[in-house]
Protein backbone atom coordinates (compact mmCIF):
# COMPACT_ATOMS: atom_id res chain seq x y z
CA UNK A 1 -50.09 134.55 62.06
CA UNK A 2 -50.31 137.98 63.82
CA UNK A 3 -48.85 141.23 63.65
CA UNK A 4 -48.02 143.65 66.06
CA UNK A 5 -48.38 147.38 64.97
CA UNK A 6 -45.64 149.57 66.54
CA UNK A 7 -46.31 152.74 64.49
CA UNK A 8 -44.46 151.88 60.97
CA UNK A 9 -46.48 153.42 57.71
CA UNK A 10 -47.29 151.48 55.00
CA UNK A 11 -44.70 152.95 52.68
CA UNK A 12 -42.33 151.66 54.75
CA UNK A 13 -43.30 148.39 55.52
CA UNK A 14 -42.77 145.87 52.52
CA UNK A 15 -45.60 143.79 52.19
CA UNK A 16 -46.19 140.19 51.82
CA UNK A 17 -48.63 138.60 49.81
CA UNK A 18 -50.09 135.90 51.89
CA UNK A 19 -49.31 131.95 51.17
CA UNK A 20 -50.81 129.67 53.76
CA UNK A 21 -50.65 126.23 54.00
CA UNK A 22 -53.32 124.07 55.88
CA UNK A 23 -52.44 120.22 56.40
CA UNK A 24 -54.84 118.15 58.28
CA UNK A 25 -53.78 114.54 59.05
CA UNK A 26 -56.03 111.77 60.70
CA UNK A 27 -53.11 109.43 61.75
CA UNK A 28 -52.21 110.80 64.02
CA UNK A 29 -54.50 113.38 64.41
CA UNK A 30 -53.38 116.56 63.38
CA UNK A 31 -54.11 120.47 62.08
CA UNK A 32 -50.89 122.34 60.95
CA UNK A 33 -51.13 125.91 59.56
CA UNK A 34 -48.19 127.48 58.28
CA UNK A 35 -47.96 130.71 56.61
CA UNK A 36 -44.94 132.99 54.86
CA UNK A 37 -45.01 136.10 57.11
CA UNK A 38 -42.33 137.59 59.29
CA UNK A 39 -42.82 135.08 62.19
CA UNK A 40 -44.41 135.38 65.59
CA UNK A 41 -41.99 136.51 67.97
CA UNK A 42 -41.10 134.52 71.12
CA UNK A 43 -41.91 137.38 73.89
CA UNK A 44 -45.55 137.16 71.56
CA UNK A 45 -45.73 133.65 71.90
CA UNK A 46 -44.75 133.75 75.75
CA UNK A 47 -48.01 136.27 76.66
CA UNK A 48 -49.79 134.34 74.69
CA UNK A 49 -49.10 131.21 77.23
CA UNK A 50 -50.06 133.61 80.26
CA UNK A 51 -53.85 131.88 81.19
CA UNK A 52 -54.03 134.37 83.96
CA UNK A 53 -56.06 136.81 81.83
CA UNK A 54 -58.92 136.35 80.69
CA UNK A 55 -59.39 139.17 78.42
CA UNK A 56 -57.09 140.06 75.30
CA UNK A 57 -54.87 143.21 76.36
CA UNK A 58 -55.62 144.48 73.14
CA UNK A 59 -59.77 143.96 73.47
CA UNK A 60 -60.16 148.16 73.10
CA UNK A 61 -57.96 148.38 70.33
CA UNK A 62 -59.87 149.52 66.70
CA UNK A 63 -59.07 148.25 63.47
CA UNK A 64 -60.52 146.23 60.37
CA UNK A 65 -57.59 143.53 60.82
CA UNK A 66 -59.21 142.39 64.36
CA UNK A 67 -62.67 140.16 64.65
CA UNK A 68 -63.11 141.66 68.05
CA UNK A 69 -62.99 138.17 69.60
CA UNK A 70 -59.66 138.21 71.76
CA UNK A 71 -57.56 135.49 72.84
CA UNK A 72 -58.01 132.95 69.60
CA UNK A 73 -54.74 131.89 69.32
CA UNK A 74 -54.56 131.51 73.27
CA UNK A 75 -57.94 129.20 72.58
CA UNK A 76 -56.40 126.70 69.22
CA UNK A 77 -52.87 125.95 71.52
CA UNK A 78 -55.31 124.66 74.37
CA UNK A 79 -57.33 122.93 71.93
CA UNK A 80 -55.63 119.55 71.95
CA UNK A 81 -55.83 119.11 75.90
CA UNK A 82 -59.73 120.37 76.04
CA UNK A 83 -60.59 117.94 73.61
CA UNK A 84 -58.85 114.86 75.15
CA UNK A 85 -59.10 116.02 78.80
CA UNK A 86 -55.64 114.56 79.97
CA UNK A 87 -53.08 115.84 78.09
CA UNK A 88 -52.33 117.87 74.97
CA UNK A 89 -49.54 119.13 72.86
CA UNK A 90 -49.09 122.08 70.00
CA UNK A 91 -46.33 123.18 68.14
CA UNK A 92 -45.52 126.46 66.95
CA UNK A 93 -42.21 126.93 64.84
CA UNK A 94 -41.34 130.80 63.96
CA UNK A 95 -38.21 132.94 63.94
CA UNK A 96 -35.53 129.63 63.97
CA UNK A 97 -36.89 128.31 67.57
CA UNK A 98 -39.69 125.44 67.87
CA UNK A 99 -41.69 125.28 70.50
CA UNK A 100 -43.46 122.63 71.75
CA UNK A 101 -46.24 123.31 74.60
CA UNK A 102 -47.84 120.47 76.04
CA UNK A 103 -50.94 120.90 78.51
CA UNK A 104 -51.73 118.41 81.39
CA UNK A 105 -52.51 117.50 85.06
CA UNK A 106 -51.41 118.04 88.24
CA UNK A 107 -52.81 115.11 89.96
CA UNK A 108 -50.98 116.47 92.43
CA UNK A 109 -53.03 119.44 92.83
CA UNK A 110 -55.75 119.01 90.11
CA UNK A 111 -54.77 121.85 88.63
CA UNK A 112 -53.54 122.41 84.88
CA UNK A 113 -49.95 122.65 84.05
CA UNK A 114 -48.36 124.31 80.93
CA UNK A 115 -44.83 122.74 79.48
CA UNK A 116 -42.70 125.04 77.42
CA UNK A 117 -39.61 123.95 75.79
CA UNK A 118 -37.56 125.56 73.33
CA UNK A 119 -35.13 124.48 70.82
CA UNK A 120 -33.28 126.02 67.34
CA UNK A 121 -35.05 125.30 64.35
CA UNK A 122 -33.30 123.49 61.80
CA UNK A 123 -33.37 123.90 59.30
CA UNK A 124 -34.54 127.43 59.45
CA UNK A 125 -37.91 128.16 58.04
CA UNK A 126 -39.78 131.70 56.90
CA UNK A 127 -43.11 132.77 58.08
CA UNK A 128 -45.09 130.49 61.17
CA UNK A 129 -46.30 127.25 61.80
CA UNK A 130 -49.18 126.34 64.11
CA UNK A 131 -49.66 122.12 64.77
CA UNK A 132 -52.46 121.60 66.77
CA UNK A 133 -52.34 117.90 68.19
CA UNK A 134 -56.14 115.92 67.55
CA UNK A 135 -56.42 113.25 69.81
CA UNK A 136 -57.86 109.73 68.90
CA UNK A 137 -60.95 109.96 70.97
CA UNK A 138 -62.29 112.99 68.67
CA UNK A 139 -60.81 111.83 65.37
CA UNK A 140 -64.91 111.78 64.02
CA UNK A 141 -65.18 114.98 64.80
CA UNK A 142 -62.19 116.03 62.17
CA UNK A 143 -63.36 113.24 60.04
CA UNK A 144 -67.07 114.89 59.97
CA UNK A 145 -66.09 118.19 59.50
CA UNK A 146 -64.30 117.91 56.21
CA UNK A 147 -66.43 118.82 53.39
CA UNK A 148 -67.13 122.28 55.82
CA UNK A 149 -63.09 122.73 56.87
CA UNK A 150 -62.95 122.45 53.16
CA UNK A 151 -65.45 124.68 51.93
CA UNK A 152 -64.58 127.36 54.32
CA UNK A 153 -60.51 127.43 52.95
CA UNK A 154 -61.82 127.63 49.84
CA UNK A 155 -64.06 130.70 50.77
CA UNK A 156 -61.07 132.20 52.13
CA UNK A 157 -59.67 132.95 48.66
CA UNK A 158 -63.40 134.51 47.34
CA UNK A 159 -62.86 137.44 49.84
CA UNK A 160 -58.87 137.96 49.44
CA UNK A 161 -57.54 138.62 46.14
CA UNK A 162 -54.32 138.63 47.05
CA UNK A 163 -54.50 135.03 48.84
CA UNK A 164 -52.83 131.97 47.47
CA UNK A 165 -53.95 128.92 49.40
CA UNK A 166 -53.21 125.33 49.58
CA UNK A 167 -55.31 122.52 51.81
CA UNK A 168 -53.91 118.94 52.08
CA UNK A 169 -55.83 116.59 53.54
CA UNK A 170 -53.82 113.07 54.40
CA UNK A 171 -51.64 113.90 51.96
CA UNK A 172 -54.03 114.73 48.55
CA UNK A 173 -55.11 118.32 47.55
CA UNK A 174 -58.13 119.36 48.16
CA UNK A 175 -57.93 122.94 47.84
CA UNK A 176 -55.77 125.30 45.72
CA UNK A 177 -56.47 128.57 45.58
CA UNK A 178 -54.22 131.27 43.60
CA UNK A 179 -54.32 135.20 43.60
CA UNK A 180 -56.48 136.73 41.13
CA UNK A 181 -54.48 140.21 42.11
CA UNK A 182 -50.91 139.34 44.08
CA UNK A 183 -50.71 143.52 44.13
CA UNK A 184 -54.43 143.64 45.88
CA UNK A 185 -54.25 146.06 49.18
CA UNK A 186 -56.54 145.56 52.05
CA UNK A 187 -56.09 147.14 55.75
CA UNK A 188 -53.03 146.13 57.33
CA UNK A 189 -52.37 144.83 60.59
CA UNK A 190 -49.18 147.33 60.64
CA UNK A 191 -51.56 150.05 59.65
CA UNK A 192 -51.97 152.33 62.52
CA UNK A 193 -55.51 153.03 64.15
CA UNK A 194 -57.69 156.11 63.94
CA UNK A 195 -58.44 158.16 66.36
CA UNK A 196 -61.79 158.76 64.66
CA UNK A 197 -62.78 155.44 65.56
CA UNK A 198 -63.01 155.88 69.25
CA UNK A 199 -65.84 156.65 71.47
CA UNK A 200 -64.95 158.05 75.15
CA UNK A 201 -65.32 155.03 76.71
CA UNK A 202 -63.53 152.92 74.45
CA UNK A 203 -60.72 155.47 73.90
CA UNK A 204 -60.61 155.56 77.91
CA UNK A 205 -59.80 151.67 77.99
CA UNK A 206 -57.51 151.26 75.18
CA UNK A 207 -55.33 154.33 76.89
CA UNK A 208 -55.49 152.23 80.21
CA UNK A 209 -54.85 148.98 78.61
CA UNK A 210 -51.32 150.87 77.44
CA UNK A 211 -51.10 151.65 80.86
CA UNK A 212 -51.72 148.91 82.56
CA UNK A 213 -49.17 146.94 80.41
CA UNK A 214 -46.52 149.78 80.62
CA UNK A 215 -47.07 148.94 84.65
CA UNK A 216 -46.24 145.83 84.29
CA UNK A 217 -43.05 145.84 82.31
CA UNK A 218 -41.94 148.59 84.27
CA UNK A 219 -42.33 151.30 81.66
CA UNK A 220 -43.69 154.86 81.77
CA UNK A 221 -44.96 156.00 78.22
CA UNK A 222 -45.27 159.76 77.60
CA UNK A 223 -48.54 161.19 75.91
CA UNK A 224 -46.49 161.91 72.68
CA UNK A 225 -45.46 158.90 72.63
CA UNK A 226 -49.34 157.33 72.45
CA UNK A 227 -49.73 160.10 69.80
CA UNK A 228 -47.55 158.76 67.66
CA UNK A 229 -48.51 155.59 67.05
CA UNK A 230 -52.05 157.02 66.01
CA UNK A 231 -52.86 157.27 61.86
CA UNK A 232 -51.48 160.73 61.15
CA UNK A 233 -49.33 161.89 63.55
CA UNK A 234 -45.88 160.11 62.70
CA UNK A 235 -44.80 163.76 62.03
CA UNK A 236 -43.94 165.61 65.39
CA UNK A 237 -45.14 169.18 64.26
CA UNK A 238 -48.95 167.65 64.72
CA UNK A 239 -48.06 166.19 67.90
CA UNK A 240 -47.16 169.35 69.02
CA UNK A 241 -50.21 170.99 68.50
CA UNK A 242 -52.04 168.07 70.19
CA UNK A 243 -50.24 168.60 73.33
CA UNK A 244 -50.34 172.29 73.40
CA UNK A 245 -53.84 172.75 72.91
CA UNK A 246 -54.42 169.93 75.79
CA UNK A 247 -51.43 171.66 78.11
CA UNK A 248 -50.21 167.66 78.11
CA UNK A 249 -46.53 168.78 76.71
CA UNK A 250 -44.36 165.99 78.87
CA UNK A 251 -47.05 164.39 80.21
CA UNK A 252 -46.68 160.68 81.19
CA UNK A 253 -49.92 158.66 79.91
CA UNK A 254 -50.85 157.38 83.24
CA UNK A 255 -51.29 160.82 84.61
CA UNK A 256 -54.62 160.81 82.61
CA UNK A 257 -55.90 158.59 85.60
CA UNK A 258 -55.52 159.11 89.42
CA UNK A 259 -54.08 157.77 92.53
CA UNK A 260 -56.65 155.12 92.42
CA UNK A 261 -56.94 154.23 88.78
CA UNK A 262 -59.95 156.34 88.18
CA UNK A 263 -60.02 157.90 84.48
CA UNK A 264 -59.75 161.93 84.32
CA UNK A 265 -62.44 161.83 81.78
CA UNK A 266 -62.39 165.43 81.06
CA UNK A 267 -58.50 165.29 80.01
CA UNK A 268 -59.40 161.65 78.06
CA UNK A 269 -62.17 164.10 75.90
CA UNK A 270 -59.82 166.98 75.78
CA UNK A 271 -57.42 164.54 74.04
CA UNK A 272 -59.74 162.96 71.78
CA UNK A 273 -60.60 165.78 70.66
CA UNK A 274 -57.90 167.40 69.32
CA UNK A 275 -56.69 164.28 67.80
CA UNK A 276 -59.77 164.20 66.00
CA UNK A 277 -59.50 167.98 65.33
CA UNK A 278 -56.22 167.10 63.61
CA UNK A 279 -56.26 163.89 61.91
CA UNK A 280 -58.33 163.44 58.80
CA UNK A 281 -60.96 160.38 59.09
CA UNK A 282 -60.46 157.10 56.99
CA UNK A 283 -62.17 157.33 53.48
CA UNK A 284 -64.39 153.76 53.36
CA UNK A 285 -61.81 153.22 50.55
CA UNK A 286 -58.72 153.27 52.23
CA UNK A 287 -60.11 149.87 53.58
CA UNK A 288 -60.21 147.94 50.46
CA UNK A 289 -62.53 146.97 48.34
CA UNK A 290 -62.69 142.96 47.24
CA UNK A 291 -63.96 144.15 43.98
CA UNK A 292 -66.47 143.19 41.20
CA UNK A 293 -63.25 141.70 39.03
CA UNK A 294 -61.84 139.40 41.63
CA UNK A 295 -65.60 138.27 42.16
CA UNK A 296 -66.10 138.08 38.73
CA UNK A 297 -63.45 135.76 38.23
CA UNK A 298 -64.26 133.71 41.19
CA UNK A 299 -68.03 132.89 39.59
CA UNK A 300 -66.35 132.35 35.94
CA UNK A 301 -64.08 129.73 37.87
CA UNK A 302 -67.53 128.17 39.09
CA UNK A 303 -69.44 128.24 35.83
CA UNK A 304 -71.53 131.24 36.16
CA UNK A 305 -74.11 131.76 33.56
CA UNK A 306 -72.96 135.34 32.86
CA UNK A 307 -76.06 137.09 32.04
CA UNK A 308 -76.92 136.37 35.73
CA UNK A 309 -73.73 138.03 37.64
CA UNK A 310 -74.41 140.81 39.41
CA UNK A 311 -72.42 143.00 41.48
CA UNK A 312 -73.06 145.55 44.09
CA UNK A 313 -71.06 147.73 46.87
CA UNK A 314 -72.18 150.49 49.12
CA UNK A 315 -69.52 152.71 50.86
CA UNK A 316 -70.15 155.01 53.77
CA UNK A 317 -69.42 155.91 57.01
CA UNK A 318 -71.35 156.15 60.39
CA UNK A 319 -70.36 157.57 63.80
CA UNK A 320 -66.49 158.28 62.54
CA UNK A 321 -66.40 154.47 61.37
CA UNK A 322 -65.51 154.38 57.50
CA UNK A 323 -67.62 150.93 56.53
CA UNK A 324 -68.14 148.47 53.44
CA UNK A 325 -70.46 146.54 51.97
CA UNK A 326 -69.87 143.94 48.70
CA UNK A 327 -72.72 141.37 47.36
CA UNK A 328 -72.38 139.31 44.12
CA UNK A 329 -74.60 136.71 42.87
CA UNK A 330 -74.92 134.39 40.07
CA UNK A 331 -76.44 131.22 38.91
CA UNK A 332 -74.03 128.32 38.20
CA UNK A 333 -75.69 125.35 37.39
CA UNK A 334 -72.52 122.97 37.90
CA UNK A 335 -73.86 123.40 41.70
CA UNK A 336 -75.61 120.41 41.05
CA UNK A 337 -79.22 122.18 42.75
CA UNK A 338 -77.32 123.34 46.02
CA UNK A 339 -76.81 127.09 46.97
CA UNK A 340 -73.19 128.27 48.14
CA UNK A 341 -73.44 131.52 50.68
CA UNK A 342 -70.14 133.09 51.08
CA UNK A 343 -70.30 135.39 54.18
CA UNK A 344 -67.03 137.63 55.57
CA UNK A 345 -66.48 140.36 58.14
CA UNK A 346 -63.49 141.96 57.96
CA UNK A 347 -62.06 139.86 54.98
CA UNK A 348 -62.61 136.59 56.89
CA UNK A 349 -65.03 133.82 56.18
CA UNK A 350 -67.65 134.27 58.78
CA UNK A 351 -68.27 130.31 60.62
CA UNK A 352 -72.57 130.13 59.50
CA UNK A 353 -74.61 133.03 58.82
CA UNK A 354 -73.67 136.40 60.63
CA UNK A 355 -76.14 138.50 58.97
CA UNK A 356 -78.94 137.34 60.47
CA UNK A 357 -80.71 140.31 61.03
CA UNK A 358 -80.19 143.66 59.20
CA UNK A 359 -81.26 145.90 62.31
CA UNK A 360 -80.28 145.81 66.10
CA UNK A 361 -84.31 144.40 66.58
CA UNK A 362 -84.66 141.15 64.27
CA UNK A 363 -86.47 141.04 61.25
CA UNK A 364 -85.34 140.90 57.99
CA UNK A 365 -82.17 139.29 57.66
CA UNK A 366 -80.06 137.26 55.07
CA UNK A 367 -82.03 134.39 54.93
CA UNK A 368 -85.68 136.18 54.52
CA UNK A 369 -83.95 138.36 51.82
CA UNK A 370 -82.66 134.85 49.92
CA UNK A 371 -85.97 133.26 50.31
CA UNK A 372 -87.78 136.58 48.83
CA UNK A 373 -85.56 136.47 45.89
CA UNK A 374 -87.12 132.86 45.45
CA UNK A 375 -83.06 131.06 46.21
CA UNK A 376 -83.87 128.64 48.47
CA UNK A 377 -81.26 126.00 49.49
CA UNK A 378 -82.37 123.91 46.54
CA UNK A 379 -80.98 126.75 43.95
CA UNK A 380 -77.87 126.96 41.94
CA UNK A 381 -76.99 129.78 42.66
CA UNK A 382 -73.52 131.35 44.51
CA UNK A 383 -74.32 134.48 46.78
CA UNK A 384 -71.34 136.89 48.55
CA UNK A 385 -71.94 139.29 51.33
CA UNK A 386 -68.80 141.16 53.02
CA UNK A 387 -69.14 143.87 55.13
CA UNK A 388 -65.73 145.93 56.44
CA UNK A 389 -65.64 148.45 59.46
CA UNK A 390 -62.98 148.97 61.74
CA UNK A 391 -65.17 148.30 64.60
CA UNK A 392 -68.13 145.85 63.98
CA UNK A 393 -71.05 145.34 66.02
CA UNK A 394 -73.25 142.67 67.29
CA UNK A 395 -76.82 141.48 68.03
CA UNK A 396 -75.65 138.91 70.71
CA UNK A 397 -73.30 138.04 73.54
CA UNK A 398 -71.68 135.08 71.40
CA UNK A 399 -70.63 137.67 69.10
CA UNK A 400 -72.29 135.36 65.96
CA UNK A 401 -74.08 138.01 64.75
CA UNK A 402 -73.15 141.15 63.12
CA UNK A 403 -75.71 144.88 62.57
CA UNK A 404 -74.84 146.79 59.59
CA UNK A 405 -74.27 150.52 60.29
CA UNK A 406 -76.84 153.01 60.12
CA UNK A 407 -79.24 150.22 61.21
CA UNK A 408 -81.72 150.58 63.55
């Protein structure tokens, strides 16, 4: 379900086209998600499982792949015990081990407890698998939810080519979604981050995050070393001229902060920089573009009138951050006189209606722009809106609502 980037280029890394497969079950209540990636590694898992934090480790890192909400997966395994209020259990099966984590009680103490066990997997399996446990007492909660859960999976494929899906719901299909383009490329988890799409402050916390976890698994990380897991320094001759022209040759990375954890700001902004000096910014390209054929073929699939398709993008790039924007639209009558909005940041379905203002003050938003265009709910019609940026930002604490760059 995740990946963790350690520096490896994209020509090195083979990819794999996504396959996921969602099955939801209602006796016994139950969501499983299970996927063909490379698996979710145990010490990942284990972190994971660590409630002490509160905040992701990885909350200042920048990239497309990241929704800049933290800690989801840490949320779903709790999921099961919040929702029944005793006890709780998820499974998660990757890399030939299962392990089943079951949250409860101390009556003892009246405090919660996490249960870990671990056991080989057999028969060995590919990729991950997620079980989240639904207890009885909120089985009309799943039960409700279905034609949404369903709708949204289905969305899912409109905004990644490359995406076969499958949804079983007590056994029967409900959704099947194949690739329109199994070669489609999109940001990468494994693709390194930008040093162009730091600020000060957040390049200052993202360099203490490393060093606060180095601290803590006994580690000391040189500068270099940072360096080189940034896009476009893999080759040493760069890093070179990083560190000499910032007198940090040898450096350890905690020496950019002092006895008493304070940041050496003028160092940080030496640092930055020079890496932004000699690193070339991301073209709004290089993010990926959904494209007007995989949309096309999405409305076809739904009966568009074809006279009435249209397609737009706009590409650009504000404040170092290379950014997206796709819309299509069409009229299908087979809607049956109900509009379909299919909204995504970042190549995932957005949960409601994200763009609800297009400027940092209110106003105009998605909804006023439908309702000039005379679509109102009662319509036929099938309207997309992505946006991609490697760092998005919002209108409210909740994080529900996205601005669009350049607005003001």
């Amino acid at each position: 379900m995740c990946c963790v980037r350690i520096g490896i280029t994209r020509s090195l890394l083979r990819p794999i086209w996504p396959t996921i497969l969602v099955e939801v079950s209602t006796d016994p209540g139950a969501i499983t998600v299970s996927d063909n990636g490379r698996g979710l590694p145990a010490e990942t898992l284990l972190a994971i499982l660590d409630y002490s934090y509160r905040v992701s480790s990885r909350e200042a890192y920048v990239s497309p792949t990241r929704g800049a909400q933290g800690n989801a997966l840490k949320t779903l395994l709790a999921m099961p015990f919040a929702l029944d209020g005793t006890s709780g259990m998820s499974v998660v099966e990757a890399r030939n081990e299962r392990h089943m984590i079951t949250f409860r009680v101390d009556q003892l103490r009246q405090e919660p407890v996490i249960d870990h066990r671990r056991m080989p997997l057999v028969p060995h399996k590919n990729g991950t698998s997620i079980r989240i446990g639904w207890p009885d007492s909120a089985c009309s909660i799943l039960a409700d939810a279905k034609p949404r859960f369903l709708q949204i999976a289905d969305d899912f494929v409109w905004l990644n080519p490359h995406l076969r899906i499958r949804v079983e719901w007590d056994g029967e299909v409900e959704v099947k979604g194949e690739p329109s383009s199994p070669t489609w490329e999109k940001w990468r988890a494994c693709d390194p981050t930008s040093a162009h799409w730091y600020d000060p402050a957040r390049l200052e916390r993202y360099i203490a995050a490393h060093v606060s976890r180095d601290q803590d698994h006994g580690r000391a990380r040189t500068i270099r070393e940072f360096i080189s897991e940034l896009r476009g320094f893999s080759g040493s001759a760069k890093q070179k001229r990083v560190l000499d022209e910032t007198e940090l040759t040898r450096a350890q990375l905690s020496s950019l902060f002092g006895p008493a954890g304070e940041a050496k700001r003028t160092d940080i902004a030496r640092l930055r920089h020079a890496l932004q000096a000699h690193s070339k910014p991301v073209k709004p390209h290089d993010l990926g573009l959904i494209g007007k054929d995989h949309l096309l073929a999405r409305f076809t699939k739904a009966k568009v009138e074809p006279e009435t398709f249209k397609y737009q993008k706009a590409l650009g790039e504000t404040e170092g951050l290379p950014w997206v924007v796709e819309t299509a639209f069409g009229w299908c009558p087979s809607q049956d006189n109900h509009r379909r909005i299919v909204t995504g940041v970042n190549w995932s379905v957005a949960l409601g209606n994200p763009f609800r203002a297009f400027n940092r003050y209110g106003g105009e938003g998605l909804e006023r722009l439908l309702a000039d265009q005379r679509a109102s709910r009662g319509e036929p019609i099938i309207f997309v809106l992505h946006f991609a940026c490697p760092r998005i930002g919002y209108t409210d604490r909740g994080k529900s609502a996205v601005t669009l760059p350049g607005a003001g």
